[in-house]
Protein backbone atom coordinates (compact mmCIF):
# COMPACT_ATOMS: atom_id res chain seq x y z
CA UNK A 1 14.29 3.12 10.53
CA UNK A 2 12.64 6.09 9.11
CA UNK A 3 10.13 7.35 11.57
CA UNK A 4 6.69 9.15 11.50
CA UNK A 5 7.08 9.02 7.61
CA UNK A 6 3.61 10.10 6.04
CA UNK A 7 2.32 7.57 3.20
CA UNK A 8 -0.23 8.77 1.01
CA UNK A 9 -2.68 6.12 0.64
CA UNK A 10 -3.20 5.25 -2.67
CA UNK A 11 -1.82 8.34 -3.63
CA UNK A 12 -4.02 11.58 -2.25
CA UNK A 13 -6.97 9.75 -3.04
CA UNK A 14 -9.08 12.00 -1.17
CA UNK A 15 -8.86 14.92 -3.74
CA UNK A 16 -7.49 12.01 -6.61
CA UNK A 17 -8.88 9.13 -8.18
CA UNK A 18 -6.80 6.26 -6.15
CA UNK A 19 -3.96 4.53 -7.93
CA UNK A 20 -3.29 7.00 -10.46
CA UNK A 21 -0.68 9.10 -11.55
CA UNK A 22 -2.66 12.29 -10.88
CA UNK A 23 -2.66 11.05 -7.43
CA UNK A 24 0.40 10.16 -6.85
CA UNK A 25 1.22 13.08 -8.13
CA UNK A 26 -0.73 15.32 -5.99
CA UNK A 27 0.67 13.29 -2.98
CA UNK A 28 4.46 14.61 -3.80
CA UNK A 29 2.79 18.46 -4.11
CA UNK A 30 1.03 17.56 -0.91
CA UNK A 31 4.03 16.89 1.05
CA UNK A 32 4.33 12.96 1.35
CA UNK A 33 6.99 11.04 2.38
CA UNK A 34 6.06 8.37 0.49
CA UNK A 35 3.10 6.53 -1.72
CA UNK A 36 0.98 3.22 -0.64
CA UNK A 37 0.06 1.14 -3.85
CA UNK A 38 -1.50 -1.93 -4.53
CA UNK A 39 -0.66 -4.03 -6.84
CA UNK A 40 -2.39 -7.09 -9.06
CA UNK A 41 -1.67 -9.01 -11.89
CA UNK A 42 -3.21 -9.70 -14.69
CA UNK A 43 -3.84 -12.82 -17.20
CA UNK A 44 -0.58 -12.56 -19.22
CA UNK A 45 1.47 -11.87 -16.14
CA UNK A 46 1.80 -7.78 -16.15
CA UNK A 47 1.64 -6.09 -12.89
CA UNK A 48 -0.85 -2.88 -12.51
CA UNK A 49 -1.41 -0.83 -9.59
CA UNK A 50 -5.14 -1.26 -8.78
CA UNK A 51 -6.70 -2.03 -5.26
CA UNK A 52 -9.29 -4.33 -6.75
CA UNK A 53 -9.58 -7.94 -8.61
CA UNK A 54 -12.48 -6.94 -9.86
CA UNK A 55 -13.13 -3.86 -12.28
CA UNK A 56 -16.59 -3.03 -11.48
CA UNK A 57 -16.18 -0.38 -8.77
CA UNK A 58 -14.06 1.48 -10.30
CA UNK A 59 -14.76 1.31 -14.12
CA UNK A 60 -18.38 -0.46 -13.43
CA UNK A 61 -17.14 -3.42 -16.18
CA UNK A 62 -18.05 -6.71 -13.97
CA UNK A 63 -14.20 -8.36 -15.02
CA UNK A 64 -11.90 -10.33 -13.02
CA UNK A 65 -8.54 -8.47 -13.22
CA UNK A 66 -6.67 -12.05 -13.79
CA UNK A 67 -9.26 -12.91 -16.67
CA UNK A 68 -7.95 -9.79 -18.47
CA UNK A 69 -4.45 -9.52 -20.24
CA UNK A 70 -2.90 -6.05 -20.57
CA UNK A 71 -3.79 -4.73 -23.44
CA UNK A 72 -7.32 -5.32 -22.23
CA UNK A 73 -7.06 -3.62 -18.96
CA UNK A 74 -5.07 -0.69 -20.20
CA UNK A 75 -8.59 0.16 -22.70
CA UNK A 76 -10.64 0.47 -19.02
CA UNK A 77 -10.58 3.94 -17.20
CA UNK A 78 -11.24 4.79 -13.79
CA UNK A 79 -12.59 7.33 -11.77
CA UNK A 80 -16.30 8.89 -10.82
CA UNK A 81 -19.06 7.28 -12.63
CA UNK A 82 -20.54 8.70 -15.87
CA UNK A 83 -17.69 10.59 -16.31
CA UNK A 84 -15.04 7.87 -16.65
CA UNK A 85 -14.39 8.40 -20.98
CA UNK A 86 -13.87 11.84 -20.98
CA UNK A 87 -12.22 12.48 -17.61
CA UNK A 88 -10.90 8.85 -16.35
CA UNK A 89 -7.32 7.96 -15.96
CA UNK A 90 -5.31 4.40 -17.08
CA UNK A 91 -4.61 1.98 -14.79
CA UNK A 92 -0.83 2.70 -14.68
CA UNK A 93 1.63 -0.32 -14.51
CA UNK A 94 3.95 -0.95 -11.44
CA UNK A 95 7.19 -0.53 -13.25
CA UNK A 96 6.10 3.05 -14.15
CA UNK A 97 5.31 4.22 -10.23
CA UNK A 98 8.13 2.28 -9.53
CA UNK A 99 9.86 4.54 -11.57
CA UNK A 100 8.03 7.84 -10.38
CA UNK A 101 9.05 7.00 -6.79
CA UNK A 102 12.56 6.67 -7.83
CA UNK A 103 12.73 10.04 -9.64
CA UNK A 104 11.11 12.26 -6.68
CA UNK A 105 12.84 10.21 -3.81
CA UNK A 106 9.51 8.66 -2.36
CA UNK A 107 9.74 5.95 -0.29
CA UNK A 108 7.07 3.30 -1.01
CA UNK A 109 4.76 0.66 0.52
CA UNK A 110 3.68 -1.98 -2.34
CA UNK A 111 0.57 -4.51 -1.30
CA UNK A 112 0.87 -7.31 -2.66
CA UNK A 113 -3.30 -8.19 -3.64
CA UNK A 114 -4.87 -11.10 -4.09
CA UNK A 115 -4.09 -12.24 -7.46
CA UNK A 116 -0.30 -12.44 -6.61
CA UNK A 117 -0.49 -14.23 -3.15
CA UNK A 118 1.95 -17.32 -3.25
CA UNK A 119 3.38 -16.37 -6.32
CA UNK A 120 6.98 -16.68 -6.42
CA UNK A 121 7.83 -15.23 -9.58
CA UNK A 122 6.20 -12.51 -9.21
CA UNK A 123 7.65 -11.16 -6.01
CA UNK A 124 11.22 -11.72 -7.44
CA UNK A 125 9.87 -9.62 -10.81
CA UNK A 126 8.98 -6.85 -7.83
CA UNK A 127 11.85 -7.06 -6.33
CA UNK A 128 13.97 -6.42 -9.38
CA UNK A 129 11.79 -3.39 -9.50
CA UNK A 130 12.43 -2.18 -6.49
CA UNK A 131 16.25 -2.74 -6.48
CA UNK A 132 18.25 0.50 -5.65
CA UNK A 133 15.55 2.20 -4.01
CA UNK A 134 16.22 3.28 0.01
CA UNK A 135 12.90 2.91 1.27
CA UNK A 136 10.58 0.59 0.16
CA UNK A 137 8.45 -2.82 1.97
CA UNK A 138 6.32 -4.73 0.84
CA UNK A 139 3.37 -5.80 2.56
CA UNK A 140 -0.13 -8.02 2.31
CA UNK A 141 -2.54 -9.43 4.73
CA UNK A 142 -1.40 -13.05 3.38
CA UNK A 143 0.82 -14.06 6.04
CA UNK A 144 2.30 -16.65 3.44
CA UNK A 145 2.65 -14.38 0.85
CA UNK A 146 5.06 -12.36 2.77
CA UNK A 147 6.90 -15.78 4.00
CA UNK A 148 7.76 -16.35 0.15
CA UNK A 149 9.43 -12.52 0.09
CA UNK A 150 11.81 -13.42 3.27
CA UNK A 151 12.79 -16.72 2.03
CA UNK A 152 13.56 -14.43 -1.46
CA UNK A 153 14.99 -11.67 -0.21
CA UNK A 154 16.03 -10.86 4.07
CA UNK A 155 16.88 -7.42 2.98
CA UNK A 156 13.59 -6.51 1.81
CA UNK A 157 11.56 -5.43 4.52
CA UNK A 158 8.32 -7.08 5.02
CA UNK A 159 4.98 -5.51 6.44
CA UNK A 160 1.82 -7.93 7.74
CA UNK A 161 -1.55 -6.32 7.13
CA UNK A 162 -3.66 -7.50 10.59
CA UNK A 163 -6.82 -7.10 11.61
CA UNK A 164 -8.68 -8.40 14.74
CA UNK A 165 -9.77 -12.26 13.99
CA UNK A 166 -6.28 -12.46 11.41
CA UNK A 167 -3.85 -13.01 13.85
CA UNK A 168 -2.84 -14.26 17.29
CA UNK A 169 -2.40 -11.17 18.69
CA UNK A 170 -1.37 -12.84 22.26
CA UNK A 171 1.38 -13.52 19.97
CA UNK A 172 2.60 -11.11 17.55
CA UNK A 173 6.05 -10.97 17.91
CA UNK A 174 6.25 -14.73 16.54
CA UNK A 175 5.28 -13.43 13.15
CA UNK A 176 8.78 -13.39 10.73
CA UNK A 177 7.72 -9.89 9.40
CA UNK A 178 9.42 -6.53 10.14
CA UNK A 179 6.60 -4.59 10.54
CA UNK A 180 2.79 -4.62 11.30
CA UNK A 181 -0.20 -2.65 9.63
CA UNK A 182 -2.71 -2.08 11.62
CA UNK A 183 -6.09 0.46 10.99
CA UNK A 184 -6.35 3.28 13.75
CA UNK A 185 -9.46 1.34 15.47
CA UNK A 186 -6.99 -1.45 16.70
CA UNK A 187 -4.72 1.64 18.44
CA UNK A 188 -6.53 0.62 21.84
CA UNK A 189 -6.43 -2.15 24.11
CA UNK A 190 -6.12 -4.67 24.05
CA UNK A 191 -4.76 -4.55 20.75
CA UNK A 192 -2.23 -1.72 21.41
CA UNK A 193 -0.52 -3.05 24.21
CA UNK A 194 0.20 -6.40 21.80
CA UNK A 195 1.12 -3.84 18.71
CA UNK A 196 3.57 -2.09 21.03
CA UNK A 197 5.05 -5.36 22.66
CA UNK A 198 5.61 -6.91 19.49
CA UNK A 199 8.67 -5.33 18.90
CA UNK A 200 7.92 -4.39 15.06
CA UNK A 201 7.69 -1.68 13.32
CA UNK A 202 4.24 0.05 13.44
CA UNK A 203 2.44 1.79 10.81
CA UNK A 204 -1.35 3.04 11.26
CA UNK A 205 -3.98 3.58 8.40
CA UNK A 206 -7.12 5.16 8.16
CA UNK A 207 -5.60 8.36 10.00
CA UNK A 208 -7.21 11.47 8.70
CA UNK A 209 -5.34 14.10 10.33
CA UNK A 210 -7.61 14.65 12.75
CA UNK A 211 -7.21 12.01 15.27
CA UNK A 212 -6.49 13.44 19.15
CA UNK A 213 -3.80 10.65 19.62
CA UNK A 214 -1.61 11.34 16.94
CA UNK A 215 0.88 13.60 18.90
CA UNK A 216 1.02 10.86 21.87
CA UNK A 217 1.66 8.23 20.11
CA UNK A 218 5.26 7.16 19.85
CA UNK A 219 5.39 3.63 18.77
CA UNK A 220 3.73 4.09 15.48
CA UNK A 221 6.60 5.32 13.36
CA UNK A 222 4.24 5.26 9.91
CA UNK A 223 1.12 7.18 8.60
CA UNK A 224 -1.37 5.42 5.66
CA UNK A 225 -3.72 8.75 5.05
CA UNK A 226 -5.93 9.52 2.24
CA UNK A 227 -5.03 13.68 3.57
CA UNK A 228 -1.41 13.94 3.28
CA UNK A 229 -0.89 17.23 3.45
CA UNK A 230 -3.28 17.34 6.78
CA UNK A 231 -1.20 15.21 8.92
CA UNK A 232 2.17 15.94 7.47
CA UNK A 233 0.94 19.52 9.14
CA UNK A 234 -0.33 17.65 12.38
CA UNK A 235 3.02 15.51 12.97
CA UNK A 236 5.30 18.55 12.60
């Protein structure tokens, strides 16, 4: 286990347009451990990093991700509106911050979204990916998603996104996942006493850096921030 590892969520999206190379980027100058990602797929099968199935907050085109094929997707650009043409960034492809992670020694938390829930083929395309790399899970809130990535792989570590009315959290531990994700507002009872007694791993998003429990708390072994740099300073 690799403990109170920092994940920059989305890359340093708080200074970075998410899901980009700038910010995954900035999160290595920032001091991260490691990079959270999402990742969807799109009509011809290609796998991008983007949070959303739809386009519209981020590029304001109203288009399913899965209606799209690549070539399509890789015209849009993202970031702030009215600005997107002359200073927006691609949506890069999985295999290439695959790639990124492996050449700066990141370790790396891939969501599986929803246009890849269920889908077999794909998971074994990520896991190919992956292969090699030291640290890396994969996670989802689709309980059966991450079912399909044991029965594929037990080596791969799996991660279940929960939230309060997604689980039985009187009985967590009977989940077959490695780990849980869980946002900071669940880190109190009686949620925390079921996170701890689960006996998984623990990671915590929505941290900022600023939270008062952060040097009391143990258990949680992983940190999903938007400020890397902020709470790598706060954990040390």
């Amino acid at each position: 286990m690799f403990d109170n590892q920092v994940f920059a969520h989305r890359g340093a999206s708080a200074s970075h347009v998410e899901n980009t190379m700038s910010a995954f980027k900035a999160a290595v100058k920032k001091g991260a451990d490691g990079i959270e990602l999402d990742v969807q797929k799109t009509k011809d099968g290609n796998l991008f990093v983007i949070h959303d199935d739809n386009l519209h907050r981020l590029t304001s085109v109203d288009q399913q991700i899965d209606q799209l094929t690549a070539t399509e997707l890789q015209r849009m650009k993202v970031g702030k509106s009215g600005s997107r043409w002359i200073y927006g960034h691609p949506i890069p492809l999985l295999f290439d911050v695959v790639a990124f992670c492996r050449e700066h020694n990141l370790a790396l938390n891939i969501e599986l979204k929803q246009t890849v829930y269920g889908q077999r083929e794909v998971i074994q395309r990520i896991l190919d990916y992956v292969d090699g790399l030291e640290n890396v899970h994969l996670s989802s809130f689709d309980y059966e998603t991450m079912r399909l990535v044991r029965e594929e792989s037990t080596a791969m570590e799996t991660a279940l996104l929960v939230k309060k009315k997604t689980v039985d959290w009187s009985n967590l531990s009977s989940y077959d996942v490695d780990a849980l994700h869980f946002h900071k507002r669940l880190w109190k009872e009686p949620y925390r006493t079921a996170l701890i007694e689960s006996g998984k791993t623990l990671r915590m998003y929505g941290v900022t850096g600023e939270e008062p429990f952060l040097s009391n708390s143990p258990e949680v072994t992983g940190w999903i921030t938007d400020y890397p740099k902020r709470l790598r300073k706060k954990l040390k």
